[in-house]
N, C-alpha and C. Protein backbone atom coordinates (compact mmCIF):
# COMPACT_ATOMS: atom_id res chain seq x y z
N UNK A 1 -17.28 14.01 -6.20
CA UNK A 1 -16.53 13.10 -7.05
C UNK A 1 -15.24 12.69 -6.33
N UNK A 2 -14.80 11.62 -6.58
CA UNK A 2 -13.86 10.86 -6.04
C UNK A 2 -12.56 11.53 -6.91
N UNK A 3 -11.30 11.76 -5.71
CA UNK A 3 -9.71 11.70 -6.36
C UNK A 3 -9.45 9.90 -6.51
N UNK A 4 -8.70 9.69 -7.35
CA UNK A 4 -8.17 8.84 -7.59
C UNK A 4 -6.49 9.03 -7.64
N UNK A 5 -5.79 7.80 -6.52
CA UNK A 5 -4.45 8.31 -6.65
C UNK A 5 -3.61 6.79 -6.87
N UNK A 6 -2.96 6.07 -7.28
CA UNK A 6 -2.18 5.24 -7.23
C UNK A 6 -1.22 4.99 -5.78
N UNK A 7 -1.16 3.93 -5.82
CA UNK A 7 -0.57 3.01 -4.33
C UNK A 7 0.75 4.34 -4.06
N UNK A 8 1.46 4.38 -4.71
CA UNK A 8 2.65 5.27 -4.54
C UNK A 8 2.26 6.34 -3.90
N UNK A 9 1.43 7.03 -4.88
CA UNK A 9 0.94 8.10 -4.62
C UNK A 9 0.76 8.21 -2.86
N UNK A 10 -0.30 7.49 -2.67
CA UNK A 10 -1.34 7.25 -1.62
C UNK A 10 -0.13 6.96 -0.50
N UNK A 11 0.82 6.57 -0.27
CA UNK A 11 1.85 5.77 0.26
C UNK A 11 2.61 7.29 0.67
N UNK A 12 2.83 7.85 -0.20
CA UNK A 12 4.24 8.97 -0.16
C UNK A 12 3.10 10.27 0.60
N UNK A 13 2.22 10.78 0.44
CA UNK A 13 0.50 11.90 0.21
C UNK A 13 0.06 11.47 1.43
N UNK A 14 0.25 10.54 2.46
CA UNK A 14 -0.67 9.87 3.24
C UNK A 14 -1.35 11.09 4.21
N UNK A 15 -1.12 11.84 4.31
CA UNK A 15 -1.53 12.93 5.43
C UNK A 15 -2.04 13.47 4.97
N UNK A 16 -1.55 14.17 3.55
CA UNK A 16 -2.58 15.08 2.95
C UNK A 16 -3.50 14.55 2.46
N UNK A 17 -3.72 13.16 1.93
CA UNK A 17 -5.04 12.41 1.35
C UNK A 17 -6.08 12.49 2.61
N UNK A 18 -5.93 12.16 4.21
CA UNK A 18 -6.49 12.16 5.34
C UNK A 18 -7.14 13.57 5.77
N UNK A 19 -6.36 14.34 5.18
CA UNK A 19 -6.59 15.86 5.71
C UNK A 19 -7.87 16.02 4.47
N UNK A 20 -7.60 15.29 3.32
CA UNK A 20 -8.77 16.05 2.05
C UNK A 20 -9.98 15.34 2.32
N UNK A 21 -9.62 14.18 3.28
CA UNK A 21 -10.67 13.02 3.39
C UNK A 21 -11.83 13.77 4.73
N UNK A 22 -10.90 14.10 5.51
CA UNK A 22 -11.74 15.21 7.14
C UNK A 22 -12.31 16.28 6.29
N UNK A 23 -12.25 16.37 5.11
CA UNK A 23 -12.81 17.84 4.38
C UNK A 23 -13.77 17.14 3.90
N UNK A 24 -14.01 15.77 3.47
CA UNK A 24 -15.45 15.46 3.34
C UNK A 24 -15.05 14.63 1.77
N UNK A 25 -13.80 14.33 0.80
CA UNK A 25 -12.98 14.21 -0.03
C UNK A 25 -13.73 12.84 0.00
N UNK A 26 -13.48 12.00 -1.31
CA UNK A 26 -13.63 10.46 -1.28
C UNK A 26 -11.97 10.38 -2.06
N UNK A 27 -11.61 9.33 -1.73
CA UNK A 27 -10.13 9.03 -2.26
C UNK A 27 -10.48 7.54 -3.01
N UNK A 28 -10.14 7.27 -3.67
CA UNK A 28 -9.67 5.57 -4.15
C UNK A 28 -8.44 5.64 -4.65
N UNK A 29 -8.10 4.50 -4.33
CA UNK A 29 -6.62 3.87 -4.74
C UNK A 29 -6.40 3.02 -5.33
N UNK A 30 -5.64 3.07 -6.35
CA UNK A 30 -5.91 2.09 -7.68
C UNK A 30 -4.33 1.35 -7.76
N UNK A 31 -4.09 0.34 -8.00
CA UNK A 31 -2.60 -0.42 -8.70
C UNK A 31 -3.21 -0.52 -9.89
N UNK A 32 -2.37 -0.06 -10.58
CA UNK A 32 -2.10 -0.37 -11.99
C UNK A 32 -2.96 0.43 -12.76
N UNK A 33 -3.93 1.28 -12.27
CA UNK A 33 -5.04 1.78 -12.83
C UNK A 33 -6.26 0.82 -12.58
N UNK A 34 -6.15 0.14 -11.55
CA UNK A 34 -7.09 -0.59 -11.00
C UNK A 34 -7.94 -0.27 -9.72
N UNK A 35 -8.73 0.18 -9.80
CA UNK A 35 -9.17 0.48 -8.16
C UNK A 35 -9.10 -0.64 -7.84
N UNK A 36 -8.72 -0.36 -6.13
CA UNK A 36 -8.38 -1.49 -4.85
C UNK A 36 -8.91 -1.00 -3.68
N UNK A 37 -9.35 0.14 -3.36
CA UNK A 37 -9.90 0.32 -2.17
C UNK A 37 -10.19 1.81 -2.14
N UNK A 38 -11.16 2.38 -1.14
CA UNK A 38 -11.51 3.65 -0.96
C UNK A 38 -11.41 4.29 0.37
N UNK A 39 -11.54 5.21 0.88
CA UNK A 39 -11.59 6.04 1.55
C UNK A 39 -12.15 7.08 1.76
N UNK A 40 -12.92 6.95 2.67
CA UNK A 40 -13.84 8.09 3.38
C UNK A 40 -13.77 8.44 4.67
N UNK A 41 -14.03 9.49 4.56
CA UNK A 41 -14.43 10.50 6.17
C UNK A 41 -15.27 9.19 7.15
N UNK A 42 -14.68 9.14 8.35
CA UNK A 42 -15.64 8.09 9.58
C UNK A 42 -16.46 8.91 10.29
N UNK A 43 -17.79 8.66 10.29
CA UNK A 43 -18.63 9.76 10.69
C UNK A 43 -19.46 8.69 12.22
N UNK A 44 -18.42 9.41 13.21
CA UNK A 44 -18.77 8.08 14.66
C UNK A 44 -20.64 7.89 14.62
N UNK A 45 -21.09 6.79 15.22
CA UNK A 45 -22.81 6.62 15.13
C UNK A 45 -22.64 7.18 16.45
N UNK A 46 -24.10 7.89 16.19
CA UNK A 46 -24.78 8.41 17.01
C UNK A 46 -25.42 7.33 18.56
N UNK A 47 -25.03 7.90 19.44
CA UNK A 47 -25.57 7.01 20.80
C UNK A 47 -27.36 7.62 20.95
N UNK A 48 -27.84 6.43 21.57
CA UNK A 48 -29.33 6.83 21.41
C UNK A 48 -29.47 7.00 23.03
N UNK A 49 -30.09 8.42 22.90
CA UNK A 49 -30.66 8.50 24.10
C UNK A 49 -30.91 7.47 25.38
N UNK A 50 -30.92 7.96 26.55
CA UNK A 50 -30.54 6.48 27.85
C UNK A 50 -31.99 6.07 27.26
N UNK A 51 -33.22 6.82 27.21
CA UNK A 51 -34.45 6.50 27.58
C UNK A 51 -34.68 6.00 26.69
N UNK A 52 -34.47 6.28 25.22
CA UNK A 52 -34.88 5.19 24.49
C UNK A 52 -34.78 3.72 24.56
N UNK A 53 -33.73 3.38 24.83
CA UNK A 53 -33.35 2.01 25.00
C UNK A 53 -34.85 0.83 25.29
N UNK A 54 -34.78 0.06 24.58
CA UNK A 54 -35.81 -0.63 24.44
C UNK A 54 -35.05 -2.55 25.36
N UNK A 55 -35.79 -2.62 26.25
CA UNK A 55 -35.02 -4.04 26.44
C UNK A 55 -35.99 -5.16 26.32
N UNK A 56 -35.61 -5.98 26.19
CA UNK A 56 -36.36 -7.45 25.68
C UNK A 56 -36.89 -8.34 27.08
N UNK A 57 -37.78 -9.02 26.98
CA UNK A 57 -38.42 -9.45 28.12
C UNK A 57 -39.41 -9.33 28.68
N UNK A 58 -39.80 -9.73 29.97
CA UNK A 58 -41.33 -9.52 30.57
C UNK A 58 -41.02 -7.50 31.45
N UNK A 59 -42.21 -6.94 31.51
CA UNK A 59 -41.76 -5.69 32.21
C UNK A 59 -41.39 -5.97 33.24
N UNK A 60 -40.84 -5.01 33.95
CA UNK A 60 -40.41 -4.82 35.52
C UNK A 60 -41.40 -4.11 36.07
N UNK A 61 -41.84 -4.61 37.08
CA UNK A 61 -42.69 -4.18 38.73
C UNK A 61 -42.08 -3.00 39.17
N UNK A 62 -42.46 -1.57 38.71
CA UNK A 62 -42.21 -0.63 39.14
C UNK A 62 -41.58 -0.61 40.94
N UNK A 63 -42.15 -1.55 41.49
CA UNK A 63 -42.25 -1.80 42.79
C UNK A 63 -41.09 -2.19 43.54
N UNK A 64 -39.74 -2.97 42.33
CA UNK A 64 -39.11 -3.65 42.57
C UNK A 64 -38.07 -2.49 43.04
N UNK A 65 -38.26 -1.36 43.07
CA UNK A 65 -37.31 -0.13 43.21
C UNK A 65 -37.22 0.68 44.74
N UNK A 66 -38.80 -0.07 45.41
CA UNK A 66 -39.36 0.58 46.45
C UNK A 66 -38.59 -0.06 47.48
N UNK A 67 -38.11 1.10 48.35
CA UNK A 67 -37.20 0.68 49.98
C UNK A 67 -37.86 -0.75 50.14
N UNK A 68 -36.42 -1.88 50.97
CA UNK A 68 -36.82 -2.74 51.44
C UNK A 68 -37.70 -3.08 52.91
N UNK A 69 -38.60 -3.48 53.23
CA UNK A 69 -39.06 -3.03 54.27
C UNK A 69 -37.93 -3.76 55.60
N UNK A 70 -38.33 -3.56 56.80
CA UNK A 70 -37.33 -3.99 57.92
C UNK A 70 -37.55 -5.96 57.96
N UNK A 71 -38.80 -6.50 57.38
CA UNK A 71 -38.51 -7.66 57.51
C UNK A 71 -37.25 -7.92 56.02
N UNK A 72 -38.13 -7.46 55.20
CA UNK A 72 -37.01 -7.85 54.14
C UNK A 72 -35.49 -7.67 54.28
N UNK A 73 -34.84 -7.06 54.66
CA UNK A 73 -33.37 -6.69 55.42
C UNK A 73 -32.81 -7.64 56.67
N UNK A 74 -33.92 -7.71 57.23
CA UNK A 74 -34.06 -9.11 58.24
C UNK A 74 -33.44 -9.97 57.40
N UNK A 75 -34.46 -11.12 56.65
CA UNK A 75 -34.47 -11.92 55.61
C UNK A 75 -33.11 -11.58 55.04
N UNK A 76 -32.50 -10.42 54.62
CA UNK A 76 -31.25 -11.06 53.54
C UNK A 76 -29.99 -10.53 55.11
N UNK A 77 -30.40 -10.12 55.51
CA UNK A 77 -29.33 -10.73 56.74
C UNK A 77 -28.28 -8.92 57.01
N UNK A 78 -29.64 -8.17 56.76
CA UNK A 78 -29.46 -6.71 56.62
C UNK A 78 -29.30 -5.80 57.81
N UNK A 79 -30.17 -6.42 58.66
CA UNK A 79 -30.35 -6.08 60.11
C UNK A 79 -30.15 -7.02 61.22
């Protein structure tokens, strides 16, 4: 269940509302007895594995990875 605290409140409390919020706390903040906004714990997203990564396009030629041979190095001006 959510604390509910007024702008003042929330304004003067600011550290300790943050500290109840890292405890897992929901806060809202109300003017006038109005809620205006909430607050929750930021829970960073998860990075997906390198290998998953899915990319868009035609596949790649496993091949394209294989040493250049001595003409090819020739050709880009390697040798």
């Amino acid at each position: 269940m959510a604390t509910t605290v007024n702008v003042h409140e929330a304004k003067t409390q600011l550290s300790k509302l943050l500290a109840d919020v890292e405890q897992g706390e929901e806060i809202v903040i109300a003017r006038r007895g109005k809620p205006i906004a909430r607050i929750v714990r930021y829970d960073r997203p998860k990075r997906a594995p390198l290998g998953s990564l899915k990319l868009s396009g035609p596949p790649i030629d496993p091949s394209v990875f294989d040493p250049m041979t001595d003409d090819e190095l020739r050709e880009w001006g390697l040798l």
